[in-house]
PDB file of N, CA and C in Angstrom:
ATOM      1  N   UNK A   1     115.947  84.698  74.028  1.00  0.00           N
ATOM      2  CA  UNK A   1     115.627  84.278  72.682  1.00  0.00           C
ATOM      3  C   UNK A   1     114.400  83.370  72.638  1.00  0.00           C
ATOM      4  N   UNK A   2     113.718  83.089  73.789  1.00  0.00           N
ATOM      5  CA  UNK A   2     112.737  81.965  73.955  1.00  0.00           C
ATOM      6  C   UNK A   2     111.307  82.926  72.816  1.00  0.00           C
ATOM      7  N   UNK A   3     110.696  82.036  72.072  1.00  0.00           N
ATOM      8  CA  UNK A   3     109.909  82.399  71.402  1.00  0.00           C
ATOM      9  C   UNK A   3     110.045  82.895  70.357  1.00  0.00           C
ATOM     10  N   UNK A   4     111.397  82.957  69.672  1.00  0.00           N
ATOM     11  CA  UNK A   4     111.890  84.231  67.985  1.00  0.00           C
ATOM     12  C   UNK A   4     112.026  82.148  67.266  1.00  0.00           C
ATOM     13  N   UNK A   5     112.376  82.823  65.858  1.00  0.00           N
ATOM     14  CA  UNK A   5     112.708  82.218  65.034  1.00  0.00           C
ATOM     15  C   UNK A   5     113.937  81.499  65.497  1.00  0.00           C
ATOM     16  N   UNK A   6     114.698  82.189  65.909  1.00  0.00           N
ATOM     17  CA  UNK A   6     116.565  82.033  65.987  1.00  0.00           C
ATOM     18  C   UNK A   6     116.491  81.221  67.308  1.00  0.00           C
ATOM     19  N   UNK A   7     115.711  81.165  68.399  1.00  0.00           N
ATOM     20  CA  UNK A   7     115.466  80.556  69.576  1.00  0.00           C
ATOM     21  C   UNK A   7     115.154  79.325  69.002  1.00  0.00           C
ATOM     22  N   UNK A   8     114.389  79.161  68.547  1.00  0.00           N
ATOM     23  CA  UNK A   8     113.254  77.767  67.976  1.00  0.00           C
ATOM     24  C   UNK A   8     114.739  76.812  67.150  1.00  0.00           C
ATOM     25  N   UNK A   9     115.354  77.626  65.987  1.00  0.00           N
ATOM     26  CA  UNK A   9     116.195  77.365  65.811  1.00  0.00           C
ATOM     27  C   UNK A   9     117.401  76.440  66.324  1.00  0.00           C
ATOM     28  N   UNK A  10     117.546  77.305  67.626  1.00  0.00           N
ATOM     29  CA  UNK A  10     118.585  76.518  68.576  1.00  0.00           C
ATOM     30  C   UNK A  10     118.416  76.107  68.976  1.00  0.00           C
ATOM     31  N   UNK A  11     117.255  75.679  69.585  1.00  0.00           N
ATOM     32  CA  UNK A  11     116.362  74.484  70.212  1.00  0.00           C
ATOM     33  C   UNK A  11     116.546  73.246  69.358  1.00  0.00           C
ATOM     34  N   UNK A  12     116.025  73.209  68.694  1.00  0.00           N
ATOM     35  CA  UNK A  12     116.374  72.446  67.264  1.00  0.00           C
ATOM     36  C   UNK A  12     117.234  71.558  67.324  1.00  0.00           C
ATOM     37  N   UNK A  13     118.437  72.365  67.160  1.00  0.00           N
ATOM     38  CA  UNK A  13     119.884  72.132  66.998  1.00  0.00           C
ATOM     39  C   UNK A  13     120.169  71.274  68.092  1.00  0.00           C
ATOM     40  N   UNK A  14     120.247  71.916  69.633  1.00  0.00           N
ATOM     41  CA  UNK A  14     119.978  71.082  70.926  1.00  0.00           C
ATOM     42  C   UNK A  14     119.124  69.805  71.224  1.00  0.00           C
ATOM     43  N   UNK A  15     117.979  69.480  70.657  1.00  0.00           N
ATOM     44  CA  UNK A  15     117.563  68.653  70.679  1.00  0.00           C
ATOM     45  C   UNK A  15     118.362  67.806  69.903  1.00  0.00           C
ATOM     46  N   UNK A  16     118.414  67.940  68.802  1.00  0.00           N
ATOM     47  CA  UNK A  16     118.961  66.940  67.704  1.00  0.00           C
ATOM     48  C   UNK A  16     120.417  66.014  68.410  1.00  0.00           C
ATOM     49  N   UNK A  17     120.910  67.387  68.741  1.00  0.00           N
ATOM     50  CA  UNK A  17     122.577  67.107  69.072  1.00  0.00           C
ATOM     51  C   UNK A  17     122.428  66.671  70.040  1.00  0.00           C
ATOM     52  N   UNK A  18     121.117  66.549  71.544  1.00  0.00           N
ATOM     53  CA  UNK A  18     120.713  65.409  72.549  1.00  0.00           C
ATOM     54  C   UNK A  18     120.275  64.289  72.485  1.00  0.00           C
ATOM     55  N   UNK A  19     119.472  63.986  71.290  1.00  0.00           N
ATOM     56  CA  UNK A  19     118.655  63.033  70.873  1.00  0.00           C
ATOM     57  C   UNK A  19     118.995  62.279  70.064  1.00  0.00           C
ATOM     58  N   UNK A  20     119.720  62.738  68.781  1.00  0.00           N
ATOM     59  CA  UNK A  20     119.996  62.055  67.769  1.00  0.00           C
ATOM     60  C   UNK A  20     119.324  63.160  66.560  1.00  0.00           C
ATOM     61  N   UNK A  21     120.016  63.108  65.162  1.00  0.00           N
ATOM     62  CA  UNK A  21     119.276  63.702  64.303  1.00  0.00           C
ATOM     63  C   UNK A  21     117.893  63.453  64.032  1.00  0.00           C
ATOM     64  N   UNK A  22     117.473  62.226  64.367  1.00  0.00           N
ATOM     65  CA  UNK A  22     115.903  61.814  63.789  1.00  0.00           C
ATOM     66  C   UNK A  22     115.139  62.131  65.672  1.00  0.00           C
ATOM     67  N   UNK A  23     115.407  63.329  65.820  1.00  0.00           N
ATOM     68  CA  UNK A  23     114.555  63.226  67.142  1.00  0.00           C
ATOM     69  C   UNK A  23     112.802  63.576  67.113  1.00  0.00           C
ATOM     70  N   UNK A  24     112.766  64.576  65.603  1.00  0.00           N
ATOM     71  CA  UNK A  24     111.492  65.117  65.445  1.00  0.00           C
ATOM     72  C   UNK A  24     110.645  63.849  65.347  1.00  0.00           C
ATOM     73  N   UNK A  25     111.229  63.313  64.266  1.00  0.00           N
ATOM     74  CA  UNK A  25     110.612  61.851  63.035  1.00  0.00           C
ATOM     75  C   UNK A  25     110.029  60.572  64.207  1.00  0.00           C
ATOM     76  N   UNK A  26     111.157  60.784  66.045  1.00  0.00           N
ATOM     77  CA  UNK A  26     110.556  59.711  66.747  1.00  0.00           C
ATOM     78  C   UNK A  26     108.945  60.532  66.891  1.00  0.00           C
ATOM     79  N   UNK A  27     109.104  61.547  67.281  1.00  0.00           N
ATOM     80  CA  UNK A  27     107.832  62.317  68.524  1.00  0.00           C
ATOM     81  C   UNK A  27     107.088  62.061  67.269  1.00  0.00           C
ATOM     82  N   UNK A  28     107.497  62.433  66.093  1.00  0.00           N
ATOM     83  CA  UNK A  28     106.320  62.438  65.366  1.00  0.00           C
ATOM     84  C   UNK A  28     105.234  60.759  65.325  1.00  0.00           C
ATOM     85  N   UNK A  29     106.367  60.026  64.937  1.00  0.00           N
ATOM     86  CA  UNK A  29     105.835  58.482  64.853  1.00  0.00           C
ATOM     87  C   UNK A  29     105.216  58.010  66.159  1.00  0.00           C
ATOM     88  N   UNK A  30     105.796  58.640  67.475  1.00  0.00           N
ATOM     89  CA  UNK A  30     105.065  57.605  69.109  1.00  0.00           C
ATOM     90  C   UNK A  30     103.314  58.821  69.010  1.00  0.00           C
ATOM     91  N   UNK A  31     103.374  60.057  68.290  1.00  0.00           N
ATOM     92  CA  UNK A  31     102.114  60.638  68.445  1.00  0.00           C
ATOM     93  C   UNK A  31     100.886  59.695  67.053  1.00  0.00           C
ATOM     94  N   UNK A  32     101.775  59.495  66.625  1.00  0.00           N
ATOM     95  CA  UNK A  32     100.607  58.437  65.577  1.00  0.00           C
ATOM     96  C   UNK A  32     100.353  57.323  65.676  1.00  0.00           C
ATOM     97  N   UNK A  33     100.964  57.267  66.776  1.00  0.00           N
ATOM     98  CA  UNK A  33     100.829  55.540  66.829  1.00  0.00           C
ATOM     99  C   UNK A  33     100.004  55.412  68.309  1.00  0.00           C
ATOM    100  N   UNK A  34      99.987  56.607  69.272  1.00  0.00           N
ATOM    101  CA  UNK A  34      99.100  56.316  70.366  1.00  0.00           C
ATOM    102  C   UNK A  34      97.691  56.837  70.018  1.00  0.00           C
ATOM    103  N   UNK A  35      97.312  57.076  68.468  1.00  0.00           N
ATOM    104  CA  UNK A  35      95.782  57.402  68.385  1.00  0.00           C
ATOM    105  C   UNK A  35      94.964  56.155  68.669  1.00  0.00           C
ATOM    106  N   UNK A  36      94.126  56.142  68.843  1.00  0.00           N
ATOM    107  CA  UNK A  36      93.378  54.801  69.000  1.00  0.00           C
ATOM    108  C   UNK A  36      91.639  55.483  68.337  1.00  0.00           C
ATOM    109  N   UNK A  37      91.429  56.485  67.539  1.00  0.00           N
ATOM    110  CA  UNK A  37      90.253  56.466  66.936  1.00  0.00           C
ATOM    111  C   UNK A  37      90.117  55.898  65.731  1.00  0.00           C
ATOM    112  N   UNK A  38      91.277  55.671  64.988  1.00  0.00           N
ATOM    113  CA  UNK A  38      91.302  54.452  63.823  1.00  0.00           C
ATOM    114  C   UNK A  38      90.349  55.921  62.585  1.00  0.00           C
ATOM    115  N   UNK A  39      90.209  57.099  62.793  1.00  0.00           N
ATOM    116  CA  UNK A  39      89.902  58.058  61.511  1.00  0.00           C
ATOM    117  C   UNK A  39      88.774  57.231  60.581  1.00  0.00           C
ATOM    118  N   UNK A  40      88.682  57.600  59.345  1.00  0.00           N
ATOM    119  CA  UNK A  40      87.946  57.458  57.918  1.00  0.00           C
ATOM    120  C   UNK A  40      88.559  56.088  57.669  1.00  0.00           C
ATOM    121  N   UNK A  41      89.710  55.482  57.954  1.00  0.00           N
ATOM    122  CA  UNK A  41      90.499  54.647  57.635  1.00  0.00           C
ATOM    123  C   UNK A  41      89.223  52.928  58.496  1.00  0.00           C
ATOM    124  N   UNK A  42      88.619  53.383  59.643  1.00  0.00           N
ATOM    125  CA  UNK A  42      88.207  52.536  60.556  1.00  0.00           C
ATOM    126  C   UNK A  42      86.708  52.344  59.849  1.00  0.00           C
ATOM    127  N   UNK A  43      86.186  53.478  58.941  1.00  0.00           N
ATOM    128  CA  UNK A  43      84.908  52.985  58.360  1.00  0.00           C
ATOM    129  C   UNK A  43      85.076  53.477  56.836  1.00  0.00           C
ATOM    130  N   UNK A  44      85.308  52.233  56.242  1.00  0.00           N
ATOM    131  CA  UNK A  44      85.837  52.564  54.802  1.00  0.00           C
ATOM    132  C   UNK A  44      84.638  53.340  53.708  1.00  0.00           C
ATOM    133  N   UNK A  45      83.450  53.168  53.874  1.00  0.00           N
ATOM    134  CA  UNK A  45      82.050  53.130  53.521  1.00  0.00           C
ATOM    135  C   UNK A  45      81.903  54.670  53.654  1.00  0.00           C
ATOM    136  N   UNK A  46      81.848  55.300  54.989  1.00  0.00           N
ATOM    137  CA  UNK A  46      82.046  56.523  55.379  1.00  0.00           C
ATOM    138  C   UNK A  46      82.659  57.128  54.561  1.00  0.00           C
ATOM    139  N   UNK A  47      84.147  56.988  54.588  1.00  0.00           N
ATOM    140  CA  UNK A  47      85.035  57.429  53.785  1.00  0.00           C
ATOM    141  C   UNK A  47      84.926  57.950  52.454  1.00  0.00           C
ATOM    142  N   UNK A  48      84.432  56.596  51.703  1.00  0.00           N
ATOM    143  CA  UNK A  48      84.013  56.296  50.125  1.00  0.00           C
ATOM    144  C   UNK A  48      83.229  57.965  50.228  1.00  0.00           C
ATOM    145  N   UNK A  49      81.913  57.698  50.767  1.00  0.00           N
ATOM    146  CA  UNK A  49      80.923  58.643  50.646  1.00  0.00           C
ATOM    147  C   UNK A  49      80.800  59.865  50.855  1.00  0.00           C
ATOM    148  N   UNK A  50      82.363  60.498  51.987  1.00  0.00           N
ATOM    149  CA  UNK A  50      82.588  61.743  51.871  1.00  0.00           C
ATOM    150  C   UNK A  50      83.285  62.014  50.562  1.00  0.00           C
ATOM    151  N   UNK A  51      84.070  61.148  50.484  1.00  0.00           N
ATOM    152  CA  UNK A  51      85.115  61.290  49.238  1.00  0.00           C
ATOM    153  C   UNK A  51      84.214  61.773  47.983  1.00  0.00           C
ATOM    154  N   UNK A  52      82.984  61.189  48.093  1.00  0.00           N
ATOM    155  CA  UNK A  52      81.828  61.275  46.727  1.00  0.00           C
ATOM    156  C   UNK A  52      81.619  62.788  46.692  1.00  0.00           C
ATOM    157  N   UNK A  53      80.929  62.952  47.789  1.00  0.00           N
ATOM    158  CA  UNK A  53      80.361  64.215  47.906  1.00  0.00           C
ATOM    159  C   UNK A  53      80.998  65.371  47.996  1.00  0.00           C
ATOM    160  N   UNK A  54      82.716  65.386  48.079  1.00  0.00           N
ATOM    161  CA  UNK A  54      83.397  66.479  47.846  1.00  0.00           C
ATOM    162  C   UNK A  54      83.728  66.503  46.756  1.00  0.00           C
ATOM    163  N   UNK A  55      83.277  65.027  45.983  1.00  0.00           N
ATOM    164  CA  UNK A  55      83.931  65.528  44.583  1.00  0.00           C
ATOM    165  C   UNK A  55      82.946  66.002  43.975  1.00  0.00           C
ATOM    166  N   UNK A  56      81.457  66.065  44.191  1.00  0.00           N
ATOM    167  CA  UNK A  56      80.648  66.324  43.375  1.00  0.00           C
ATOM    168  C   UNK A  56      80.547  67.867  43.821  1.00  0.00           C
ATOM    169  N   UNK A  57      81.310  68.536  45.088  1.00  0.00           N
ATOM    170  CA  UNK A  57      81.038  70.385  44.897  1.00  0.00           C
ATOM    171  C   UNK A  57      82.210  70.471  44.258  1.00  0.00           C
ATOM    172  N   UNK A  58      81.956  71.440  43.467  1.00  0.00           N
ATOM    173  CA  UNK A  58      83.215  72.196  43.063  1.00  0.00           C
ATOM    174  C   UNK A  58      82.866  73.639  43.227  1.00  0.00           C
ATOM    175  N   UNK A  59      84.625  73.968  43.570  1.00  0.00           N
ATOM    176  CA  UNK A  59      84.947  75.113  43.729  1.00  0.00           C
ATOM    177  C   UNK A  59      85.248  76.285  42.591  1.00  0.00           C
ATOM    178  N   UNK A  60      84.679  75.925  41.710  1.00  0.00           N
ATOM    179  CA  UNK A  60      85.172  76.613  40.491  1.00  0.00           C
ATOM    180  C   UNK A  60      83.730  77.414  39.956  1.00  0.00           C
ATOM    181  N   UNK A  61      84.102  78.850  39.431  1.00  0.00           N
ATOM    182  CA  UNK A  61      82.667  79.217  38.627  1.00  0.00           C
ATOM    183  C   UNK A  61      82.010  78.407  37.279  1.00  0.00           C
ATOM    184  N   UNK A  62      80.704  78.411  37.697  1.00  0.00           N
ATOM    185  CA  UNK A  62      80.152  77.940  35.922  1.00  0.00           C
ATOM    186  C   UNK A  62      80.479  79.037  35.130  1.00  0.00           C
ATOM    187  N   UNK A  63      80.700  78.176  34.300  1.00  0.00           N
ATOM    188  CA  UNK A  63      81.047  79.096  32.850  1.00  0.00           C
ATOM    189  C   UNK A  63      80.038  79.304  31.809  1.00  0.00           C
ATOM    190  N   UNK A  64      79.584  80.192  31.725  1.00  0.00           N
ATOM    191  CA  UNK A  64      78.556  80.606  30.733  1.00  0.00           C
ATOM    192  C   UNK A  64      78.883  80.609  29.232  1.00  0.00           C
ATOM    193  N   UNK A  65      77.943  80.158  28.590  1.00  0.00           N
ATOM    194  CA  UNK A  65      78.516  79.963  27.138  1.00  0.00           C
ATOM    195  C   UNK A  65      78.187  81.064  25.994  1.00  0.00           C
TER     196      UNK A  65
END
């Protein structure tokens, strides 16, 4: 069953029922917490200025009048 839906499944199940129900929620939290590049979050300025410039494309057609 290694690799189907129904495998992944029972894996799942096994982990949980080894670990505790919150076993995903740890791996998830010790992988965010060993980043050390600090993202958009580390240069706020950066950030601002992508944030600008995606808002100024849009994805939408002009509309002709």
């Amino acid at each position: 069953m290694a690799g189907t839906k129904q495998g992944g499944k029972a894996a799942a199940e096994t982990n949980k029922a080894k670990y505790g129900s919150d076993f995903y929620a740890k791996i998830g939290a010790a992988g965010g917490k060993k980043g050390r590049t600090g993202g958009f979050f580390a240069n706020r300025e950066l950030a601002r200025a992508a944030g600008a410039k995606g808002g100024r494309i849009s994805r939408r057609t002009k509309k002709t009048v």
